[in-house]
Structures are given as C-alpha cells and as structure tokens.
Protein backbone atom coordinates (compact mmCIF):
# COMPACT_ATOMS: atom_id res chain seq x y z
CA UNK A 1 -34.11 6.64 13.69
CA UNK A 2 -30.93 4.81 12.26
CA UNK A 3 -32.50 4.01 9.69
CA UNK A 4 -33.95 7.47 8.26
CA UNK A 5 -30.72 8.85 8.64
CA UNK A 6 -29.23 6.68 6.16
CA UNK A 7 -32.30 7.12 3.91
CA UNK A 8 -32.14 11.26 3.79
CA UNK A 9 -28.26 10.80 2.87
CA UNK A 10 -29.18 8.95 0.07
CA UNK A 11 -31.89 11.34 -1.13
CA UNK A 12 -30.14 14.09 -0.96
CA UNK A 13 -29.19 13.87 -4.27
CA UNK A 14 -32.09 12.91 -5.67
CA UNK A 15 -34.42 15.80 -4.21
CA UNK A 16 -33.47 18.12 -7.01
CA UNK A 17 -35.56 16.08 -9.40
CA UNK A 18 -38.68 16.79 -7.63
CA UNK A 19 -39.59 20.50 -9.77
CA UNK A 20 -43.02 20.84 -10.24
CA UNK A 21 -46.63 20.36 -9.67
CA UNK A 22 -47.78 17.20 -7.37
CA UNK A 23 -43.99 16.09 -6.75
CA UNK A 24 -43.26 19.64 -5.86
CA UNK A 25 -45.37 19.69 -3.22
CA UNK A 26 -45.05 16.54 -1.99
CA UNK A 27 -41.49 17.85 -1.95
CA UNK A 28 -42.32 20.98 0.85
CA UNK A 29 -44.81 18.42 2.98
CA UNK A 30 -41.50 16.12 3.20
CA UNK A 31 -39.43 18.93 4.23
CA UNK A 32 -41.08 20.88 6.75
CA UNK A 33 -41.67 16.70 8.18
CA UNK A 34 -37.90 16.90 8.12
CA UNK A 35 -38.03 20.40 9.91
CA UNK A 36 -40.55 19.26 12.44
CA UNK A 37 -38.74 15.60 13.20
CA UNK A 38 -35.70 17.47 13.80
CA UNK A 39 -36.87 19.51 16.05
CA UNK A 40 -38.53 16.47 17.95
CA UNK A 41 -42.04 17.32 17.04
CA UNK A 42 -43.03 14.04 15.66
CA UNK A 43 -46.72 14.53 15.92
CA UNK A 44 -45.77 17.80 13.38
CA UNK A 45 -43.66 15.41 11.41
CA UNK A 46 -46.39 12.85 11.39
CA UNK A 47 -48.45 15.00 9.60
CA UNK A 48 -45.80 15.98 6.68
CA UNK A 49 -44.91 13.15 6.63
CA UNK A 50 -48.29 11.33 5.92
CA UNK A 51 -49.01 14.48 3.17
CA UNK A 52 -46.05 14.17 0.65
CA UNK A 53 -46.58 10.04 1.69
CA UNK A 54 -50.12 10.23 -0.11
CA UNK A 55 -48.60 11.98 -2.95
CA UNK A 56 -46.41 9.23 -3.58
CA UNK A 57 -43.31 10.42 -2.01
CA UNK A 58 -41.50 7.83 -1.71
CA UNK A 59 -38.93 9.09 1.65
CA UNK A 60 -41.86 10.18 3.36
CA UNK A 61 -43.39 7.05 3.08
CA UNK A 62 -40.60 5.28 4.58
CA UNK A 63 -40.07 7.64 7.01
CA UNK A 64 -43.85 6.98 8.17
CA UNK A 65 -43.22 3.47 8.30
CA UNK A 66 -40.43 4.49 11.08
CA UNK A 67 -41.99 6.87 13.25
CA UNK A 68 -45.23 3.91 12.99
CA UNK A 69 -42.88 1.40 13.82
CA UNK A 70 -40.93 3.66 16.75
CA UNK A 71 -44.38 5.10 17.98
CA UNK A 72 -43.16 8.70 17.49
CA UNK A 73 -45.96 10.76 17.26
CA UNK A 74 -48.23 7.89 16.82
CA UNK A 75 -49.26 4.79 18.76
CA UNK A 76 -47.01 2.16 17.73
CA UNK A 77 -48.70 0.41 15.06
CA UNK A 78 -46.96 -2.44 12.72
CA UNK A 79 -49.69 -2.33 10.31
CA UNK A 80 -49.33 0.96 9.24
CA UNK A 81 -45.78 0.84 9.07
CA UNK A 82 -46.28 -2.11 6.97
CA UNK A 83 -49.11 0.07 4.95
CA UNK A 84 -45.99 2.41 4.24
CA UNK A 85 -43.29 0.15 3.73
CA UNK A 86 -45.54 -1.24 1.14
CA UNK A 87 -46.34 1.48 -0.68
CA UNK A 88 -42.42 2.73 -1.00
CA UNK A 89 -41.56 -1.11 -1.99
CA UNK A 90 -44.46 -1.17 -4.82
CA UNK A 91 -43.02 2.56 -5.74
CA UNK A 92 -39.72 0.46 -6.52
CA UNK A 93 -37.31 1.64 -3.71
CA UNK A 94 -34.91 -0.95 -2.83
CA UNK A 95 -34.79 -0.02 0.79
CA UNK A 96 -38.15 -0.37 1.49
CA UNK A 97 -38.33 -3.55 -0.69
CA UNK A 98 -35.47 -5.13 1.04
CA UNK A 99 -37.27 -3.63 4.85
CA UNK A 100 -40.90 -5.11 3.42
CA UNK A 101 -38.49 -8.78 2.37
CA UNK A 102 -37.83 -8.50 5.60
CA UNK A 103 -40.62 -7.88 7.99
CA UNK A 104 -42.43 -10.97 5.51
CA UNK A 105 -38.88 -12.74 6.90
CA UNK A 106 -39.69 -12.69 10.58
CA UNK A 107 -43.69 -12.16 10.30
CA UNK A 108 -42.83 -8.28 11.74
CA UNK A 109 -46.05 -6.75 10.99
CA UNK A 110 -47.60 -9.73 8.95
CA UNK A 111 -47.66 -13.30 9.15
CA UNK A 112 -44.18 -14.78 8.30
CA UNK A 113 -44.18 -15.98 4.73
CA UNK A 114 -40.44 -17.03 3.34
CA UNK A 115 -42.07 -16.92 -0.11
CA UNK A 116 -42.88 -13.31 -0.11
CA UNK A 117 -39.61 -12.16 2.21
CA UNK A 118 -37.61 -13.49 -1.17
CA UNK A 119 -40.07 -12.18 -3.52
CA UNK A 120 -38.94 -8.46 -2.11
CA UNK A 121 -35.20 -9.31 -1.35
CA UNK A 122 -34.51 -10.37 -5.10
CA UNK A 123 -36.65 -6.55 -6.34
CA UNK A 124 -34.10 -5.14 -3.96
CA UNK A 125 -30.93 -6.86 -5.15
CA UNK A 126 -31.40 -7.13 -8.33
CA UNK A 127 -30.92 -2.99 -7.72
CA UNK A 128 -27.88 -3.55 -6.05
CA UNK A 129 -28.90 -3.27 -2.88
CA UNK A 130 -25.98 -5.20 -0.93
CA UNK A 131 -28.30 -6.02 2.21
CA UNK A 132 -30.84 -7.30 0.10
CA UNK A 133 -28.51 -9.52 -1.55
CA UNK A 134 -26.84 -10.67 1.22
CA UNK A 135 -30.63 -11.67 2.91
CA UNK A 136 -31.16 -13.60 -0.09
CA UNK A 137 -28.12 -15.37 -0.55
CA UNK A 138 -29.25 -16.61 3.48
CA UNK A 139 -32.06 -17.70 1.77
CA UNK A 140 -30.87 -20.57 -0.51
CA UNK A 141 -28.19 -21.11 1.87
CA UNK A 142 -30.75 -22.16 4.39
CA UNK A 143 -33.41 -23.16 2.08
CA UNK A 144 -36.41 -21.00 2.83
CA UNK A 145 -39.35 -19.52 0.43
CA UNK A 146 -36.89 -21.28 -2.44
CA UNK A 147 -34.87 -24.52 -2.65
CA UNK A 148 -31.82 -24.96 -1.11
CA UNK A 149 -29.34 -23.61 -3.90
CA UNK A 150 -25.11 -23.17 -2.33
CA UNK A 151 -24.28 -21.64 -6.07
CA UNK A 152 -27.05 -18.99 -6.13
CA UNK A 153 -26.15 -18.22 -2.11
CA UNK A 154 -22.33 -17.59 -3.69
CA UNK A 155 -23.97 -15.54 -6.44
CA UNK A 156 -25.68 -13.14 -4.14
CA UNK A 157 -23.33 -13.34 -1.64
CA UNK A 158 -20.62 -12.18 -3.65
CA UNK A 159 -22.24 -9.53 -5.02
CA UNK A 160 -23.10 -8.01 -1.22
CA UNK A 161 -19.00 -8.92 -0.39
CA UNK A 162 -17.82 -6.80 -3.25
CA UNK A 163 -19.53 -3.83 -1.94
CA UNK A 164 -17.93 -4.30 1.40
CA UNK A 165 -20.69 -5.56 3.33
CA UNK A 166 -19.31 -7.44 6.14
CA UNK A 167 -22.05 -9.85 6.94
CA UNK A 168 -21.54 -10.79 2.89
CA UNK A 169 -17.68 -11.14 3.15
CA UNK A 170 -18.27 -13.48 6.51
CA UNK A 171 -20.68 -15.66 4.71
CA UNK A 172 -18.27 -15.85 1.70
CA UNK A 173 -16.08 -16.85 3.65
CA UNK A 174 -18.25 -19.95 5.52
CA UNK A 175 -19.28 -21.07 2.25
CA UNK A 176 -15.51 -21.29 1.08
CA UNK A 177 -14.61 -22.80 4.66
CA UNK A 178 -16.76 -25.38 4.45
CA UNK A 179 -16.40 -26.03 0.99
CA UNK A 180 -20.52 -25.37 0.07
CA UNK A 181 -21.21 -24.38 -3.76
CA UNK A 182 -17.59 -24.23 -4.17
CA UNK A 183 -14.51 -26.56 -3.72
CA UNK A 184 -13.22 -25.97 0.17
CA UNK A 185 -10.41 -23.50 0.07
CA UNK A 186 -8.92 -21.93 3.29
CA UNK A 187 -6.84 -19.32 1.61
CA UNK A 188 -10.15 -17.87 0.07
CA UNK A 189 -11.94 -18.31 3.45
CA UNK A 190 -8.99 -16.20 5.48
CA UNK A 191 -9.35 -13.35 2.69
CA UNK A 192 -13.31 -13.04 3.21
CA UNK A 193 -12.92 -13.64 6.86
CA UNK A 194 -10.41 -11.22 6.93
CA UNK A 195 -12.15 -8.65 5.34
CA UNK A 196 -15.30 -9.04 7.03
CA UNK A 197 -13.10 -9.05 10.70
CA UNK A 198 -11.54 -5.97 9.74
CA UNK A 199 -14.50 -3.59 9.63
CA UNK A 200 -15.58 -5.73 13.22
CA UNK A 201 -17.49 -8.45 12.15
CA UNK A 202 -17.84 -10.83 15.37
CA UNK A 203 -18.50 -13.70 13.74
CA UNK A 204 -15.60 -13.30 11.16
CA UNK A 205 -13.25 -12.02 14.04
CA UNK A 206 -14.11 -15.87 15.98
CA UNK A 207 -13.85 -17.62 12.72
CA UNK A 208 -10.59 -15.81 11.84
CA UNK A 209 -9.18 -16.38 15.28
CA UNK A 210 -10.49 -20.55 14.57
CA UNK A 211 -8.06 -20.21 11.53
CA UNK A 212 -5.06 -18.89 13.02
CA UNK A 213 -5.60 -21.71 16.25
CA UNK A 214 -5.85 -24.14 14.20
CA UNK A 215 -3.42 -23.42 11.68
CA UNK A 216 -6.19 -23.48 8.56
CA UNK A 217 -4.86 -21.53 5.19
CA UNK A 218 -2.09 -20.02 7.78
CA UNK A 219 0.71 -21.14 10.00
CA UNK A 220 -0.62 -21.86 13.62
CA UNK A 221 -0.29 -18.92 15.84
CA UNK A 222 -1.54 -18.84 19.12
CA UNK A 223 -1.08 -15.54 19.93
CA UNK A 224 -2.90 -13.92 17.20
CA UNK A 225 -5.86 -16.48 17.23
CA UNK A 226 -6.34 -15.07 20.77
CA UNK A 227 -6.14 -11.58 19.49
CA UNK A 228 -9.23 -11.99 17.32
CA UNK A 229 -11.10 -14.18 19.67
CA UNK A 230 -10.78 -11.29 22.01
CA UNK A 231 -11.78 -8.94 19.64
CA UNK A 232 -15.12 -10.86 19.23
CA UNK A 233 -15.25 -11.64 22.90
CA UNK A 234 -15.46 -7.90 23.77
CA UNK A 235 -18.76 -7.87 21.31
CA UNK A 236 -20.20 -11.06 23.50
CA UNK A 237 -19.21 -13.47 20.62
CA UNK A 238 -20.39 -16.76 22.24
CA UNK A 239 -18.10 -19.34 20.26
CA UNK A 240 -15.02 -17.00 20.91
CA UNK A 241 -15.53 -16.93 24.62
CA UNK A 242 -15.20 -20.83 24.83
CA UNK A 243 -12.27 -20.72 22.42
CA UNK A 244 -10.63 -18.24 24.80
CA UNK A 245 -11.81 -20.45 27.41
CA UNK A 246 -9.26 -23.59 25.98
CA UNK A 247 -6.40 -20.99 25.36
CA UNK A 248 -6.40 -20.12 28.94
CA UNK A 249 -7.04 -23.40 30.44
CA UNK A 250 -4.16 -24.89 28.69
CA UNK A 251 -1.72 -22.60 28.12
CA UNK A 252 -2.28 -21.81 24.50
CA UNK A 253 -0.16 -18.35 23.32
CA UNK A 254 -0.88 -16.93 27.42
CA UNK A 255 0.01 -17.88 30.80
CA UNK A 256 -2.32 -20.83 31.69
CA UNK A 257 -5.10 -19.57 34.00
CA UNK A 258 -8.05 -21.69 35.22
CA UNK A 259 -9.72 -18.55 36.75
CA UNK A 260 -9.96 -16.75 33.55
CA UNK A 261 -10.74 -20.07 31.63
CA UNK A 262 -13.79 -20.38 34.07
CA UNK A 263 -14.94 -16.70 33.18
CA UNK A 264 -14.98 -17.20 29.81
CA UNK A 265 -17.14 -20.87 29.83
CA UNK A 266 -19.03 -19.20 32.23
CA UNK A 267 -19.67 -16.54 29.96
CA UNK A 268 -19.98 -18.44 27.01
CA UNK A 269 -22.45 -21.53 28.76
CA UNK A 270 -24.67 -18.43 30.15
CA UNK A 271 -25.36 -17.73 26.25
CA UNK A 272 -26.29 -21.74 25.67
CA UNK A 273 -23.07 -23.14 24.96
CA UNK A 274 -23.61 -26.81 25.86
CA UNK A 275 -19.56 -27.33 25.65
CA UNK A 276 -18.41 -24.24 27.46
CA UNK A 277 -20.93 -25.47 30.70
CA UNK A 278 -19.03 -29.50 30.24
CA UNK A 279 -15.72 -27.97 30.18
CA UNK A 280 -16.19 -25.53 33.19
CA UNK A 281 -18.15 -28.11 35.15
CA UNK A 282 -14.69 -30.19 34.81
CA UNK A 283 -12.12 -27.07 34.99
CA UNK A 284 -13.95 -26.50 38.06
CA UNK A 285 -12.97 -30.19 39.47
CA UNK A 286 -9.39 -28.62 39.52
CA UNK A 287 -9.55 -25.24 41.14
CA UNK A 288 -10.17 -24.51 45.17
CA UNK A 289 -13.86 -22.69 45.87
CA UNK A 290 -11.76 -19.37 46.04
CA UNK A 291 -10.64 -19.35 42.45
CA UNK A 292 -14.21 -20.78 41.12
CA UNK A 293 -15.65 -17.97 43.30
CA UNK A 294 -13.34 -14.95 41.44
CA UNK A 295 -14.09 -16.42 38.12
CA UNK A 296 -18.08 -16.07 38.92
CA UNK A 297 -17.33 -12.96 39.69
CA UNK A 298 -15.28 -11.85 36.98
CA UNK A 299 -17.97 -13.07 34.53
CA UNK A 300 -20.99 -11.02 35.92
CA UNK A 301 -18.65 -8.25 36.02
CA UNK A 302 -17.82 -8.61 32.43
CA UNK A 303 -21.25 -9.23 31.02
CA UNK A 304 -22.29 -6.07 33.09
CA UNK A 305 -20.09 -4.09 31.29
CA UNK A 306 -21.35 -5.83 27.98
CA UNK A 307 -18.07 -7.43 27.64
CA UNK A 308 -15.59 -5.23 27.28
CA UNK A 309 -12.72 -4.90 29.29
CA UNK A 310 -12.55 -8.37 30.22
C-alpha cells in the first residue's frame, strides 16, 4: 500500500476543502475507508471506499484502484482498478494520470498503447508531477507513442531532476554523457550522476563509479570508482558487478584477486551479461578447481543475501 500512503500525505491538506453537501459526505465514506483499512478490514474499507469513489472523490478512487489491484478485500481485478484509476485521471489528479500513463505503458490492465501512456504522462507533468515527467522524457528518448525527440527528453527530464528525482538526475546525466540533445559534457554528466548516486540511485552509482575508472570529467581514481561500483553492487547492479569484476582481476585500486573477480562475473553473467560469462570463462583458465569452486560459492551466497555484504 506504498502507494496510498504517499497519496493520504498529500491530501491531507487538501481535505479541509471538502465542507458541505455531496463532497461532505463523500468526505466521511473516505474516512471511516481510512478507519477500516487501517485497521486491516479491507472488505469494510472496500465499501467506503467505493461510496465517497461514486461521489467523485477523487482519493477514494485511487485508493480503490489499489486495494483492486492488491486484491484486498476484493478479488484481484485489473479492470476495475483501471475503472478507478480512470475516473481519478479524468477528475484531473496527476497521480492517477501519471499511474493510468502508465498501466497504458506496459498494457497493465489494458492493452499496451504508447500513444495513450503519453497522452496521460504529459496531463500529469504538465502539473508538475516529477514522475510523470521523467516517464515522458523516456518516451522521446526511446521513441514510443511520439517521435524520437533528445531536446524534448532534456526538457522533461530536467524538469523531474530539479525536483530531486533521482531516476531524472541519472537520465540527465546519460543524455549529457553521451552527448544526446545536447553537446557531450562530462563535467555536467558527474553533477547529475552525482546527484542521482547520492540519494542511491544504482544506475547513477555504476555510471559514477565508470567516471571515476575511467578518468571522464575527473582525475582517474581507482579507489573511489570501486567505492561506487560497490555501492551499486550491493543493490544487484549488473554492469557494476562486471566492473568490479576487472578491478579485482587486475589489480585496479585493491589487491588483485581472481576468486573475487570470478564472484562478481559470476554474479553479473547470472543476470545476462554476455561479457562478464567471456571474461570468467577465461579468468577461470587461470585459477586451480579450488579457487573456481570458492568463487561459486561466494556468488550464491551473495545473491542469497540479495547482495549485500559481498
């Protein structure tokens, strides 16, 4: 229930604007759902819920769409979340457009259809949702339900980043890496990166660890490239586990060690990596059975405790 959590924080402040008449009592039905869901009666909550829903309350609804979508009180039914997620979206609440942009996104619910997924991303941003934005930046970067557009990514993607949200800042700071929309520029790139890695972002943490290894917008340092390719490791960051996987086997900024270089191509080939499995099937050419056997080891270990600790 993640997301209703962060929905009832934001309404809050907004409940004292529901005074009279219809909205007032769609206003009671939505609390005593709230009572009833918090005391883990969701078949109670259910029924609140649906109540203030039909009166147009626009929480409610999206809570419906939740317990729908979690089976809480209901069957499980995508439809009817869908039904819900609808009505909030149409009722102009950016949430539930940017959730309905994105069920249309991955056909969650309804048959995918990239045209409609953008349709309710750009209602959502152009509130200021920062998720929204950030889903419809991906959009023209990739080229789907509009045409492939770097500068409008930038645009939307910008807008996300200077709210903070990380998956924004990390796909600033790709687009300034790689030089799409905007001339290349590494210094820009290790500021979004930066960001983004800073509140945990995987992907930044592995890109800003690539920087730092390579010596791109910064002086080369081994030692903290391997700091924030561990720091993405411990999250199962596939591209960071081969990385780590080079450091150890030669010698990069820590001791060289072919067991521990094993481990992490093992663990970075089990998630598809076509380089990690070439460069372990030829580390492995070097070590004795023993050490090949530890490393094995050492990598279900690690992916048993989901990475951390390794």
């Amino acid at each position: 229930m993640t997301h209703y959590f962060r929905l009832l924080a934001i309404f809050l402040c907004l409940s004292f604007a529901l005074v009279s008449g219809a909205r007032a009592d769609a206003q009671r039905d939505f609390d005593r759902g709230d009572k009833a869901y918090f005391a883990d009666n969701y078949a109670e909550a259910v029924k609140w819920y649906r109540r203030a829903a039909e009166q147009g309350h626009a929480v409610a609804q999206i809570s419906l769409r939740i317990l729908y979508d979690q089976g809480q009180g209901v069957s499980q039914d995508y439809g009817k979340a869908m039904k819900w997620y609808r009505k909030a979206a149409e009722e102009g609440f950016a949430e539930a457009q940017k959730n309905l942009g994105f069920m249309y996104d991955l056909g969650q619910g309804v048959p995918q259809d990239y045209g409609k997924a953008v349709k309710w991303y750009r209602k959502a941003a152009e509130q200021g949702d920062a998720g929204a934005q950030f889903n419809l930046g991906l959009m023209y970067v990739k080229g789907q339900g509009v045409s492939q557009n770097y500068g409008k990514a930038m645009k939307w993607f910008r807008k996300a980043a200077e709210q903070g949200q990380a998956a924004a800042q990390h796909g600033l700071g790709n687009m300034y890496h790689k030089g799409l929309g905007v001339p290349q520029d590494y210094g820009k790139a290790m500021k979004w990166f930066r960001k983004a890695a800073e509140q945990g972002n995987a992907r930044a943490q592995s890109n800003l660890g690539f920087m730092y290894d390579l010596g791109q917008g910064v002086p080369q340092n081994y030692v903290t490239a391997h700091m924030w390719y561990n720091l993405a490791a411990a999250q199962g960051e596939e591209d960071a586990q081969f990385n780590l996987g080079i450091m150890y086997e030669l010698g990069q900024g820590v001791p060289q060690d072919y067991v521990t270089a094993h481990m992490r191509y093992n663990l970075a080939a089990a998630q598809g990596n076509e380089n990690a499995a070439k460069n372990r099937g030829l580390l492995a050419k070097e070590m004795t059975s023993q050490q090949i056997s530890k490393a094995q080891s050492r990598a279900a270990s690690c992916k048993a405790r989901s990475y951390k600790g390794c």
